[in-house]
C-alpha atoms as a PDB file:
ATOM      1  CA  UNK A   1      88.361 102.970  34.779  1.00  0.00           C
ATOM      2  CA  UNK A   2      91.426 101.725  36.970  1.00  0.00           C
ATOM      3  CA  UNK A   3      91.890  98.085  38.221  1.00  0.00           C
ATOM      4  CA  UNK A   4      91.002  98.950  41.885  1.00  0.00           C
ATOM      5  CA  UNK A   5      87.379 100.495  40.731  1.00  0.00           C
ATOM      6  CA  UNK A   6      86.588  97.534  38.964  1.00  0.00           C
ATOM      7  CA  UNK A   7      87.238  95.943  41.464  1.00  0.00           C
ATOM      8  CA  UNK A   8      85.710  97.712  44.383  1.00  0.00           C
ATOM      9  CA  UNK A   9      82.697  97.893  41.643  1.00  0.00           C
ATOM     10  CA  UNK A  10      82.663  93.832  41.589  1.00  0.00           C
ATOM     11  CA  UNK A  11      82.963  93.551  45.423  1.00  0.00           C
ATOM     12  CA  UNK A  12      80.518  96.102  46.563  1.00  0.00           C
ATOM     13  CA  UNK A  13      77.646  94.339  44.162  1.00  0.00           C
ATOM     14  CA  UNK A  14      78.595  90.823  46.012  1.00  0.00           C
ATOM     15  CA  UNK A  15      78.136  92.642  49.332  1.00  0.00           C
ATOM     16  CA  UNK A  16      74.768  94.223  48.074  1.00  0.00           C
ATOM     17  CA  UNK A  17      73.174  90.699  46.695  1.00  0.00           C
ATOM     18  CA  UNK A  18      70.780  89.233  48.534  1.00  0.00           C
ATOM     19  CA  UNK A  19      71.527  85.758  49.669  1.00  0.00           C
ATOM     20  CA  UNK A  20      68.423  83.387  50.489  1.00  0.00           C
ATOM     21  CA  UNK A  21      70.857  79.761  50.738  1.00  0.00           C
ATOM     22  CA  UNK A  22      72.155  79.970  54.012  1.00  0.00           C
ATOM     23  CA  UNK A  23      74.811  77.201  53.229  1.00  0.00           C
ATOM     24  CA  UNK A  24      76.241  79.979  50.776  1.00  0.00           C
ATOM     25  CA  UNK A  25      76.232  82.503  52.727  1.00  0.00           C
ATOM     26  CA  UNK A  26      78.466  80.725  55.711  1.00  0.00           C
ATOM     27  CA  UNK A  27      80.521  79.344  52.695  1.00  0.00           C
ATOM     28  CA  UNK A  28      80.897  82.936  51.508  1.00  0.00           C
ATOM     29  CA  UNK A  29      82.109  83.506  55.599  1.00  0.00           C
ATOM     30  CA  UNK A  30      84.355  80.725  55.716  1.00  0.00           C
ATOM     31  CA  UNK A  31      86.818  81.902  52.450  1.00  0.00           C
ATOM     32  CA  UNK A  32      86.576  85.363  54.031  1.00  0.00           C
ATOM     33  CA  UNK A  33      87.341  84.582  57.624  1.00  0.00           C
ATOM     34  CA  UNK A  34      90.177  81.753  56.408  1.00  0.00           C
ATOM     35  CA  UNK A  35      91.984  84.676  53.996  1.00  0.00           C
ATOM     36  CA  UNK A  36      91.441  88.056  55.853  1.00  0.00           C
ATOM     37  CA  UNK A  37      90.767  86.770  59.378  1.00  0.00           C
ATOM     38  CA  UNK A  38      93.385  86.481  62.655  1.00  0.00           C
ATOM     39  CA  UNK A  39      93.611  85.341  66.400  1.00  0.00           C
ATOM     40  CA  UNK A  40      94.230  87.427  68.928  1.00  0.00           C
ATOM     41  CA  UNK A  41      94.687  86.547  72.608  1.00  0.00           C
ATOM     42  CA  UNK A  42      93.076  89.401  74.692  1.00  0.00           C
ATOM     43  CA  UNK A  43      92.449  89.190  78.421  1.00  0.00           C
ATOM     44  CA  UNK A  44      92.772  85.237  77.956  1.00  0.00           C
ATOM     45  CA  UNK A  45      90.641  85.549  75.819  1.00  0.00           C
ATOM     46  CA  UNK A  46      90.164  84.710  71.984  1.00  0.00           C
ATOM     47  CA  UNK A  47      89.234  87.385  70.133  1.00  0.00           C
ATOM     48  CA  UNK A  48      88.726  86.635  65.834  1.00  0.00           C
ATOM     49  CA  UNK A  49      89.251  89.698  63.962  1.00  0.00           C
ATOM     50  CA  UNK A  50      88.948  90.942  60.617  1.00  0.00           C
ATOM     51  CA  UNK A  51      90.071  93.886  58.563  1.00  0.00           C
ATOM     52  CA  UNK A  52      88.792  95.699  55.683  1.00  0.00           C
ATOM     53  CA  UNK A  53      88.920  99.282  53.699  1.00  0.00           C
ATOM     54  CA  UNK A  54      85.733  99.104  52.145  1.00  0.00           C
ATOM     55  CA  UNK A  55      82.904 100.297  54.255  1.00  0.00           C
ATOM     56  CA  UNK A  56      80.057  98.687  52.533  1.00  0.00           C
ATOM     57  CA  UNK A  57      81.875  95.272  52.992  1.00  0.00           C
ATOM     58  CA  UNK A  58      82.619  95.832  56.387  1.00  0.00           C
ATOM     59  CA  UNK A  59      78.845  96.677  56.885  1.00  0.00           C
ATOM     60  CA  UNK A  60      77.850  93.324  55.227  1.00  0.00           C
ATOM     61  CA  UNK A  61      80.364  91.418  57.265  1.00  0.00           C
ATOM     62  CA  UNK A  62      78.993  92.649  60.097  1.00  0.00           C
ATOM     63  CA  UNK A  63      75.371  92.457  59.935  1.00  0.00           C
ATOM     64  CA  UNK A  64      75.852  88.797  58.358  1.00  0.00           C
ATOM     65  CA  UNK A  65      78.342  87.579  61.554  1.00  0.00           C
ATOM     66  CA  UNK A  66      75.430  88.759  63.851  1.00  0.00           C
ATOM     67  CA  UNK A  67      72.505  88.120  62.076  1.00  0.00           C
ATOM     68  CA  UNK A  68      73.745  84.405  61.725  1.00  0.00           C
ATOM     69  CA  UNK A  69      75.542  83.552  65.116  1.00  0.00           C
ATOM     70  CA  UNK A  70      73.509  85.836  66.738  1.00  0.00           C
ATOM     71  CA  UNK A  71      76.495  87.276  69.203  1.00  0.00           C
ATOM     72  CA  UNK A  72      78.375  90.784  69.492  1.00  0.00           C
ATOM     73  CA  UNK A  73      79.819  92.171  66.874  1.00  0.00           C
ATOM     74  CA  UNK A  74      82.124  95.472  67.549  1.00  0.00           C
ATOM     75  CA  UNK A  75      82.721  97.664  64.447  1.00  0.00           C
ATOM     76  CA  UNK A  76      86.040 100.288  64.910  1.00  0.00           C
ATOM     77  CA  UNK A  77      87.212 102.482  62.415  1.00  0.00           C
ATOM     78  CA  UNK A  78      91.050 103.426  62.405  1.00  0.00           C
ATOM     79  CA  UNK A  79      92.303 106.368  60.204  1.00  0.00           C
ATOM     80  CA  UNK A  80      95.680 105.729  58.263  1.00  0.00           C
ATOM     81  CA  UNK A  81      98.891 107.589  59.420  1.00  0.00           C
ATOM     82  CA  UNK A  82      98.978 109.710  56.121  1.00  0.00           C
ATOM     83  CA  UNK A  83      97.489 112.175  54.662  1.00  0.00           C
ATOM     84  CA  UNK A  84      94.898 110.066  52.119  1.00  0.00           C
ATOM     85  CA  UNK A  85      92.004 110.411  54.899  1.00  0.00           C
ATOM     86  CA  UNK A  86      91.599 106.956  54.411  1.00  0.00           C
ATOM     87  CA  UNK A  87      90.391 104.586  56.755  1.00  0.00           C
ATOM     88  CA  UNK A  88      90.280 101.033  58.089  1.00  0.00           C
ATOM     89  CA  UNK A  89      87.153  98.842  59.699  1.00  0.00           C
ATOM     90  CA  UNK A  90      88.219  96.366  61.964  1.00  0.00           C
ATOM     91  CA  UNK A  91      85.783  93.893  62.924  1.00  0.00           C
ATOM     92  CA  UNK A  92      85.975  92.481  66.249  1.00  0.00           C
ATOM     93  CA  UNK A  93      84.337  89.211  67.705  1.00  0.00           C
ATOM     94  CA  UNK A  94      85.165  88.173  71.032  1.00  0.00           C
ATOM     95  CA  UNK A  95      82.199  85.949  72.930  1.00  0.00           C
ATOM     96  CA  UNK A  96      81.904  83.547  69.459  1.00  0.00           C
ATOM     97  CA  UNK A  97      84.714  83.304  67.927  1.00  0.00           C
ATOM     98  CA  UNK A  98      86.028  79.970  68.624  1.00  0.00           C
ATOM     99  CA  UNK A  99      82.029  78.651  67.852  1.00  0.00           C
ATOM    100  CA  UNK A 100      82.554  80.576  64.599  1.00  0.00           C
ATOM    101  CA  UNK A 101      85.570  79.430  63.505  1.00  0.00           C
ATOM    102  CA  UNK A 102      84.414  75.455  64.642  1.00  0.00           C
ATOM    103  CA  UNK A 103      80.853  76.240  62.685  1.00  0.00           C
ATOM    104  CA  UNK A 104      82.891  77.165  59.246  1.00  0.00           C
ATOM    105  CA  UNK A 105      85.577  74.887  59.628  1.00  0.00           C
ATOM    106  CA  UNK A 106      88.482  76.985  59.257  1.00  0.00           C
ATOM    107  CA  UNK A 107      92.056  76.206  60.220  1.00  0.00           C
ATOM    108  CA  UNK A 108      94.240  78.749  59.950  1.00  0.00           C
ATOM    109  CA  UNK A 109      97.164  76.196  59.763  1.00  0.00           C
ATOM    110  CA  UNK A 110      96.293  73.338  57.058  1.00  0.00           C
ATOM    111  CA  UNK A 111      95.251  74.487  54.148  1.00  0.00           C
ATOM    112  CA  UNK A 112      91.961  71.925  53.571  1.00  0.00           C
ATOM    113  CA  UNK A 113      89.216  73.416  52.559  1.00  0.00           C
ATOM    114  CA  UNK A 114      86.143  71.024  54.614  1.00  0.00           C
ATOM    115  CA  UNK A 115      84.162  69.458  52.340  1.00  0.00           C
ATOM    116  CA  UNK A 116      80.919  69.902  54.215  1.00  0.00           C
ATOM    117  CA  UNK A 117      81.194  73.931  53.459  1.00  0.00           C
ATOM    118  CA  UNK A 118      81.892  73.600  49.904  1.00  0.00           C
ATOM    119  CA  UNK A 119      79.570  70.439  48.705  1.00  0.00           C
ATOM    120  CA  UNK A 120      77.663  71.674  45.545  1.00  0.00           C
ATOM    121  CA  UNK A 121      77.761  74.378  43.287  1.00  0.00           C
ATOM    122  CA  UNK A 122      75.804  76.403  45.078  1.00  0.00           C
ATOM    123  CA  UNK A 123      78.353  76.626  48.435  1.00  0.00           C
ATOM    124  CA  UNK A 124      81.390  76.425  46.073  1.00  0.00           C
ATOM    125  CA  UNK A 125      80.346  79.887  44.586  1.00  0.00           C
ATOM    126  CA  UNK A 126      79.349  80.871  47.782  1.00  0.00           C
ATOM    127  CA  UNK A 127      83.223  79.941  49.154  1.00  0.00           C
ATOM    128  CA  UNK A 128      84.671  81.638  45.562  1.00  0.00           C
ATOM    129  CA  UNK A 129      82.695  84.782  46.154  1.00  0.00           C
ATOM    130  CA  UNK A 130      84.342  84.936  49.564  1.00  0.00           C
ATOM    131  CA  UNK A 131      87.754  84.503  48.636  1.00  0.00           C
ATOM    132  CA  UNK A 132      87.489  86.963  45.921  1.00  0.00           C
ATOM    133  CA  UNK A 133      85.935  89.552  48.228  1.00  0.00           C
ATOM    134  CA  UNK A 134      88.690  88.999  50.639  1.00  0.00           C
ATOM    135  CA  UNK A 135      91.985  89.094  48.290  1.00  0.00           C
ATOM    136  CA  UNK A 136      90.648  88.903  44.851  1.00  0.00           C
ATOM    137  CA  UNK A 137      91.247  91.778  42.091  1.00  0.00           C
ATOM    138  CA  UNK A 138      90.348  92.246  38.405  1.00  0.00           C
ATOM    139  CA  UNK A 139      91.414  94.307  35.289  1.00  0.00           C
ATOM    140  CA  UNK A 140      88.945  97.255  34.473  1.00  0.00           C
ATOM    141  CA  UNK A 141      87.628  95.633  30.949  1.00  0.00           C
ATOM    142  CA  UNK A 142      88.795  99.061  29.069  1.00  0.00           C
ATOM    143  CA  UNK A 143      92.236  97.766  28.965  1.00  0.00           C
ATOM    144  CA  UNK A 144      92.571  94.611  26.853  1.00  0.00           C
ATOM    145  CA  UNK A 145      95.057  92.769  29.933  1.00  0.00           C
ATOM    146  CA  UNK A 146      92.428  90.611  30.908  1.00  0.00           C
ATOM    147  CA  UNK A 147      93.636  89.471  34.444  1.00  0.00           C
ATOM    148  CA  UNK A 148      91.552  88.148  37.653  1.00  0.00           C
ATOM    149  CA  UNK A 149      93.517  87.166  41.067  1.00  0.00           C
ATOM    150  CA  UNK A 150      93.337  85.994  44.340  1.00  0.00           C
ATOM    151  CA  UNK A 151      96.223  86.285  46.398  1.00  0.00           C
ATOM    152  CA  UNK A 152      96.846  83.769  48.993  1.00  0.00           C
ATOM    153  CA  UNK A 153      99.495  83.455  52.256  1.00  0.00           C
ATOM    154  CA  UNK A 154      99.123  79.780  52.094  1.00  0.00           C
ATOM    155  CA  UNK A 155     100.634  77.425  48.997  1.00  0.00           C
ATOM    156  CA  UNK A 156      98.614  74.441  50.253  1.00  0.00           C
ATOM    157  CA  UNK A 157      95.179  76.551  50.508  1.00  0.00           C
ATOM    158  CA  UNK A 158      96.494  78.041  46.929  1.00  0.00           C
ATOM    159  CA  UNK A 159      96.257  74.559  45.806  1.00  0.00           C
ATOM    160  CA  UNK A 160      92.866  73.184  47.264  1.00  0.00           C
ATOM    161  CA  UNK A 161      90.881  76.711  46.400  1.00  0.00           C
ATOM    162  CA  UNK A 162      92.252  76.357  42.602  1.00  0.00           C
ATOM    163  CA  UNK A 163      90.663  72.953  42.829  1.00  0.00           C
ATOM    164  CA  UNK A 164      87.564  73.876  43.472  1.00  0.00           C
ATOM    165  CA  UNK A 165      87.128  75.575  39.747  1.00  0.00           C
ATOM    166  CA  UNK A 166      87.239  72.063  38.342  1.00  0.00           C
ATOM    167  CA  UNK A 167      84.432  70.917  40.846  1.00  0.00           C
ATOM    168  CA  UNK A 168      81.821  73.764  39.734  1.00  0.00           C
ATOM    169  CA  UNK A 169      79.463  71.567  37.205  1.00  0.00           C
ATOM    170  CA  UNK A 170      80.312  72.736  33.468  1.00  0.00           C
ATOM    171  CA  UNK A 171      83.116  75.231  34.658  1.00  0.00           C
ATOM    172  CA  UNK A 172      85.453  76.498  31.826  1.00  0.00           C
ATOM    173  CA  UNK A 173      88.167  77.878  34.356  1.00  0.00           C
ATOM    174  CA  UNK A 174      91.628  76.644  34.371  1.00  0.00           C
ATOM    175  CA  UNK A 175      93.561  78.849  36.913  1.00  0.00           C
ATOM    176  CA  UNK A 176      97.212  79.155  37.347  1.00  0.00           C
ATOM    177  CA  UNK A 177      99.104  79.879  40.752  1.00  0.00           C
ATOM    178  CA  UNK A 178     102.483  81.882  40.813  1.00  0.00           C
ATOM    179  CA  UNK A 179     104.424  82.812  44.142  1.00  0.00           C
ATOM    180  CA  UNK A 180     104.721  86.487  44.244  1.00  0.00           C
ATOM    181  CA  UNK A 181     106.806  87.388  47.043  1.00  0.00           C
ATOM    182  CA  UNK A 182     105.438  85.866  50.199  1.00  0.00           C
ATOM    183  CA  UNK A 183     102.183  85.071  48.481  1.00  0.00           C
ATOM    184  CA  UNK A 184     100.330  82.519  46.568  1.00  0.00           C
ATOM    185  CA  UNK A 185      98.112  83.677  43.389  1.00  0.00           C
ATOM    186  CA  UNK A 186      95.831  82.324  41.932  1.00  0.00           C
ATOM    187  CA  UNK A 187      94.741  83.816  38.208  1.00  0.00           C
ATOM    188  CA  UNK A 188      93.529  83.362  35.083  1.00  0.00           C
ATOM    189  CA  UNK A 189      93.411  85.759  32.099  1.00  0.00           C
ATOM    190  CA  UNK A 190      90.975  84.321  29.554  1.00  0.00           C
ATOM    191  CA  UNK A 191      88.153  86.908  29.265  1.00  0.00           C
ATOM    192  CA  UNK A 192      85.366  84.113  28.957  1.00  0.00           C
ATOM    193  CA  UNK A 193      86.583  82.664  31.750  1.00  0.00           C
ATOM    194  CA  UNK A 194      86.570  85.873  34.041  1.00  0.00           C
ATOM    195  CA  UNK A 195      82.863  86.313  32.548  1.00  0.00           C
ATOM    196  CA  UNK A 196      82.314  82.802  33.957  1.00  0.00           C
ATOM    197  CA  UNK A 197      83.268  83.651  36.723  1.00  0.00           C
ATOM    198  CA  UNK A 198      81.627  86.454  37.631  1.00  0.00           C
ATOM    199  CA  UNK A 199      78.495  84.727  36.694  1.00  0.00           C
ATOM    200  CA  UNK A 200      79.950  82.289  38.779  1.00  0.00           C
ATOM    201  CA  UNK A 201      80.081  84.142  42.322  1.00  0.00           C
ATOM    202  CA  UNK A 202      76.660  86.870  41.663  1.00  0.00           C
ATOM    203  CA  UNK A 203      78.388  89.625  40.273  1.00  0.00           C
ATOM    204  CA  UNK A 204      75.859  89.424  37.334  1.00  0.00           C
ATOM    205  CA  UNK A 205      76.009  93.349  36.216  1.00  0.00           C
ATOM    206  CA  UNK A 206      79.762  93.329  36.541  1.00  0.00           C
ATOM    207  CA  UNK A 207      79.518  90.250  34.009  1.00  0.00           C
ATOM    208  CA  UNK A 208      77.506  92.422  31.689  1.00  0.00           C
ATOM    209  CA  UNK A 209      79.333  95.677  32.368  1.00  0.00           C
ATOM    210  CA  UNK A 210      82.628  93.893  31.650  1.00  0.00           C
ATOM    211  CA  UNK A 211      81.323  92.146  28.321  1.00  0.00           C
ATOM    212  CA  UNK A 212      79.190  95.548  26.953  1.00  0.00           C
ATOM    213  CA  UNK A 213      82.824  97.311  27.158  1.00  0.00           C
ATOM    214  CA  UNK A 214      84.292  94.397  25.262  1.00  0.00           C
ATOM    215  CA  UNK A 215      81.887  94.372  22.550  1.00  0.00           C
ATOM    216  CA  UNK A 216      82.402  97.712  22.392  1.00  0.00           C
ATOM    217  CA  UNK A 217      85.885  97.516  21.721  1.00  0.00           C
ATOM    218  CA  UNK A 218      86.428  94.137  19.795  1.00  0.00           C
ATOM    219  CA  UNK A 219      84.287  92.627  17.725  1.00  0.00           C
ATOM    220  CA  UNK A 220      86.412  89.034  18.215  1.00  0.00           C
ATOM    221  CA  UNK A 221      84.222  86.177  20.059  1.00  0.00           C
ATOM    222  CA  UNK A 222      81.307  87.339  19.695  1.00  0.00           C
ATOM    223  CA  UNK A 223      79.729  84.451  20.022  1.00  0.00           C
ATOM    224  CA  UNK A 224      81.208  83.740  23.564  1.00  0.00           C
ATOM    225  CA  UNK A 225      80.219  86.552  24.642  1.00  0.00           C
ATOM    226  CA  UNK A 226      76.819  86.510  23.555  1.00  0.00           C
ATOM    227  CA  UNK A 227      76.457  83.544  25.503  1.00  0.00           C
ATOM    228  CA  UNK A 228      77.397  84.845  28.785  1.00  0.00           C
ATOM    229  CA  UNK A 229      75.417  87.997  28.382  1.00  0.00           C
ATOM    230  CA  UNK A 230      72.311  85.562  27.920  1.00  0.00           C
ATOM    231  CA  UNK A 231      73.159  83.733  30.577  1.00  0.00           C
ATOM    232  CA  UNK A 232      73.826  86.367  32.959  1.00  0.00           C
ATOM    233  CA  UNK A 233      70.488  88.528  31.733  1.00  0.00           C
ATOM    234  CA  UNK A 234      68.744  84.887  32.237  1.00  0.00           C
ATOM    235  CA  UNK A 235      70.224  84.479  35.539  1.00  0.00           C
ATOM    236  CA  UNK A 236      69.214  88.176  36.015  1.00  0.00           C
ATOM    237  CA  UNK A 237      65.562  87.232  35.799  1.00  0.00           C
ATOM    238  CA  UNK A 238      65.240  84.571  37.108  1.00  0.00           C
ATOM    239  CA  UNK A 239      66.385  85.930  40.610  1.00  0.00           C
ATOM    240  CA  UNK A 240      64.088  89.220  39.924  1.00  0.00           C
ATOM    241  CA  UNK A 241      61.166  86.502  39.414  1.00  0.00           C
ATOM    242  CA  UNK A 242      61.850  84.711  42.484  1.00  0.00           C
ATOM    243  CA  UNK A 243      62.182  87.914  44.714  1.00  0.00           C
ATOM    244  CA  UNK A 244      59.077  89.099  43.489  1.00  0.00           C
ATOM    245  CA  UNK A 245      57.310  85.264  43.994  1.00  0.00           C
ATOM    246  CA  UNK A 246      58.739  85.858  47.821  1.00  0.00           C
ATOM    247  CA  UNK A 247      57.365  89.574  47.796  1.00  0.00           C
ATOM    248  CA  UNK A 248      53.641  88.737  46.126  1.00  0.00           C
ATOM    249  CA  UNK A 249      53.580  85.436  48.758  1.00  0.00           C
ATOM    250  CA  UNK A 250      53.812  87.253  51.833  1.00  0.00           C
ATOM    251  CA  UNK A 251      51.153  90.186  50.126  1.00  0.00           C
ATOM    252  CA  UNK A 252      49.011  87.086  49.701  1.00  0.00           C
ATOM    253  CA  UNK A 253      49.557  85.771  53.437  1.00  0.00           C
ATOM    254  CA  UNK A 254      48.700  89.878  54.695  1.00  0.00           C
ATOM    255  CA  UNK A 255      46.345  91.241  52.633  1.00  0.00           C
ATOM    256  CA  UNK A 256      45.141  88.484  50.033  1.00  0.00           C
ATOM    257  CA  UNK A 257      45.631  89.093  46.292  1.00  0.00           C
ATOM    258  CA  UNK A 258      42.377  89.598  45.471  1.00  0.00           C
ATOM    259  CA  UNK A 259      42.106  93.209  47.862  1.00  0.00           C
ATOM    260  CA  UNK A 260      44.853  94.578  46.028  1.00  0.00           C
ATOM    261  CA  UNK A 261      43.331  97.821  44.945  1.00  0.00           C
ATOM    262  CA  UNK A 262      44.990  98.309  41.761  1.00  0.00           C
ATOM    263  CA  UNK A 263      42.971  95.652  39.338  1.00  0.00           C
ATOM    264  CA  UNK A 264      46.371  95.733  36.715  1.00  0.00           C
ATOM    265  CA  UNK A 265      48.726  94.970  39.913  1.00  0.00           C
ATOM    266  CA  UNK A 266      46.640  92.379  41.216  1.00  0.00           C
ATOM    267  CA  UNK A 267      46.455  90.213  38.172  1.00  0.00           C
ATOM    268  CA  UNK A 268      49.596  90.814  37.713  1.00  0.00           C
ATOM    269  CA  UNK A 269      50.871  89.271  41.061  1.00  0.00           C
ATOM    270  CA  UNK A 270      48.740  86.293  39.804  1.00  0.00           C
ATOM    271  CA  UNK A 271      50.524  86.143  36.535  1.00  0.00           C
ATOM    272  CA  UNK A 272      53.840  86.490  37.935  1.00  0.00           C
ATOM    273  CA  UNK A 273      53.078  83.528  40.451  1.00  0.00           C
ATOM    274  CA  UNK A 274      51.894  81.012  38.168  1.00  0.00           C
ATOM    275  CA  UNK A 275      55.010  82.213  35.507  1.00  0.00           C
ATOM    276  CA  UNK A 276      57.716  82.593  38.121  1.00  0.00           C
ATOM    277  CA  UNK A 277      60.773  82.863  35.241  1.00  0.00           C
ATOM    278  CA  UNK A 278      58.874  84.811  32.871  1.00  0.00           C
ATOM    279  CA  UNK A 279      60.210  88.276  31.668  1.00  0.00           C
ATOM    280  CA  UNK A 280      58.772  91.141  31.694  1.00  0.00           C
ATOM    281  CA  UNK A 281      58.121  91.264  28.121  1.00  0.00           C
ATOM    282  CA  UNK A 282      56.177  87.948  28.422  1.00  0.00           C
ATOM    283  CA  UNK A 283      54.362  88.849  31.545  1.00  0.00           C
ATOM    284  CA  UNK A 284      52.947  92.112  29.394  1.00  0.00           C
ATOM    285  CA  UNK A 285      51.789  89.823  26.909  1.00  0.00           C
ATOM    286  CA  UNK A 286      50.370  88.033  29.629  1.00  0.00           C
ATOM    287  CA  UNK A 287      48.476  90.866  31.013  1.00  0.00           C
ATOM    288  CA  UNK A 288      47.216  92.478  27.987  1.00  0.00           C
ATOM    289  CA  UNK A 289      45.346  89.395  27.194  1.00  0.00           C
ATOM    290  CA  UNK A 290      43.948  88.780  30.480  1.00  0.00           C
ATOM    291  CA  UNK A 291      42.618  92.468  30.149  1.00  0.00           C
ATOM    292  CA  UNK A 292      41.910  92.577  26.311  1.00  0.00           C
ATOM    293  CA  UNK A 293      44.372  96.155  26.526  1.00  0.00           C
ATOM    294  CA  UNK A 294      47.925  96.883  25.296  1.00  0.00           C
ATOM    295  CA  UNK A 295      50.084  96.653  28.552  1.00  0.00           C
ATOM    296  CA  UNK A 296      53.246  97.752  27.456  1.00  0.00           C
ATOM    297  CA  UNK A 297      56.680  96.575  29.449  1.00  0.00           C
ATOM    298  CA  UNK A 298      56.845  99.830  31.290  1.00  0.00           C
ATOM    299  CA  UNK A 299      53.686  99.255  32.547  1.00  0.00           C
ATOM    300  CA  UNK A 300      54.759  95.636  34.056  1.00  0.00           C
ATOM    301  CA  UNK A 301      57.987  97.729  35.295  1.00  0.00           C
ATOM    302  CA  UNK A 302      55.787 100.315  37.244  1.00  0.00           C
ATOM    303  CA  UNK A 303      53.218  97.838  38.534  1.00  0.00           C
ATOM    304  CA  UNK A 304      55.793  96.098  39.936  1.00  0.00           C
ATOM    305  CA  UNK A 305      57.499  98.926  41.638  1.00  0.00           C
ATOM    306  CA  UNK A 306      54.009  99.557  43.034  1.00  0.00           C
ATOM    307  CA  UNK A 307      53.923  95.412  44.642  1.00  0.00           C
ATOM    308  CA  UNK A 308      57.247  96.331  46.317  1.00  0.00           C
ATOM    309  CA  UNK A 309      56.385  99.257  47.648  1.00  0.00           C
ATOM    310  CA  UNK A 310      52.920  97.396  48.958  1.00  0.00           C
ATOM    311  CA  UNK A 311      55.219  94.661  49.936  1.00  0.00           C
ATOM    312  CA  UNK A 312      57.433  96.763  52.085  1.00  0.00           C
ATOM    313  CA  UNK A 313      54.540  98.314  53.993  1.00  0.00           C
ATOM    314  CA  UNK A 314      53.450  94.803  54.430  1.00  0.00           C
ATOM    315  CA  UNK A 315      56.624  93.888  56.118  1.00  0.00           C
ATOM    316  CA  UNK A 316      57.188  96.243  58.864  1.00  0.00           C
END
């Protein structure tokens, strides 16, 4: 697996998380907007845009910019001058840019990074996630050159994003910053510290991707790695739990529980909101005393693919 896969594989699971604090999410925006975004002066007027070649981030950044400041949002597409076929997505917003760029904070001069956007843990990895989706790039874990970036135009924003590490409660990550050329990087190649922070941002099956190749490989820290494996399959199922709490809630505010047809699916959206971090082990154990009958974790698996698909007719 190259570097750039990896990588591509790390951003497009960010882009594909779902994202229920709103404070992360703009914090998320404002690293983005602050490292990929530009001015432009059109027709006297300003017009922010922002350029990508991944079409599944583009997608994201576009639905989130409108969903969230509710304004027009153009999407072009501009093929390269070669022969690669590749393209570029620009995105293009003209009637809310300046309230955009006020909202986040951003100042595309200083290099501050406002302390009302990144105030907890929770906005910090929001504004990490961001900056690594908009310059960031890691090592495929095959090779054993552990190395995670973020390239940066700015030495002053260099120095306030590498700061923000130290700020993240019980954070491990001590990043260096090199000039390379015209740019600033940020990196770090310790391998439990790029586990930590993928954890970090929500790339949770990178994290386990990148440390099943490593055990596979070397045998050396196991214990390390253990420990971010359990903490990213805890972190794993925890969200799971809580998207299915949100999911059996608004069954309960439609329908009502107890006219769920399927007896096994209905106490198990019972079980599942009284045990919210339970897995699904647990929840079968759960289940298969409540019915005095084996339920097996397969079943729990399927009987929850059949609340989703109840809960998505429920929501159009």
């Amino acid at each position: 697996m190259k570097r750039d896969s990896f990588t591509r594989k790390v951003k497009e699971e960010l882009v594909s998380n779902s994202y229920d604090s709103f404070d992360r999410l703009r914090a998320l925006l404002a690293a983005y907007i602050r490292i990929n975004g530009s001015l432009i002066i059109r027709n006297k007027s300003t017009v922010l845009s922002l350029k990508n070649e991944n079409a599944k981030i583009s997608k994201f950044l576009y639905e989130t910019i409108s969903q969230i400041y509710k304004t027009k949002v153009n999407l072009l597409t501009k093929k390269k001058p070669n022969l690669s076929k590749s393209v570029s997505y620009i995105i293009e917003i003209e009637e809310a840019s300046e309230e955009i760029i006020d909202d986040l904070e951003i100042s595309f001069v200083e290099g501050k990074i406002s302390k009302n956007i990144v105030r907890n843990d929770d906005t910090i990895s929001g504004y990490l996630a961001g900056a690594f989706l908009a310059s960031g790039s890691i090592n495929s874990p095959v090779t054993s050159n552990y190395h995670l970036e973020i390239s940066l135009n700015n030495d002053n924003f260099a120095k306030w994003l590498s700061k923000l590490f130290a700020k993240y409660k019980n954070s491990n990550i001590e990043p260096k910053i090199i000039k390379r050329r015209e740019n600033y990087v940020i990196y770090f190649k310790k391998c439990d510290q790029i586990s930590t922070f993928l954890i970090m941002i929500g790339a949770v099956a990178s994290c386990l991707e990148f440390e099943d190749v490593r055990v596979t490989r070397d045998s050396l820290n196991t214990a390390n790695r253990l420990v971010n494996m359990d903490t990213a399959n805890m972190k794993r199922t925890l969200e799971t739990g809580q998207r299915q709490v949100s999911e059996i809630q608004l069954i309960d505010q439609k329908l009502g529980l107890d006219n769920i047809q399927n007896i096994k699916a209905r106490e198990l959206a019972k079980a599942r909101l009284e045990n919210e971090s339970a897995s699904l082990v647990e929840l079968a154990d759960i289940l298969g005393h409540q019915l005095a009958k084996p339920i097996t974790k397969s079943n729990v698996n399927h009987l929850f693919r059949y609340l989703h698909e109840l809960y998505l007719r429920l929501n159009k």
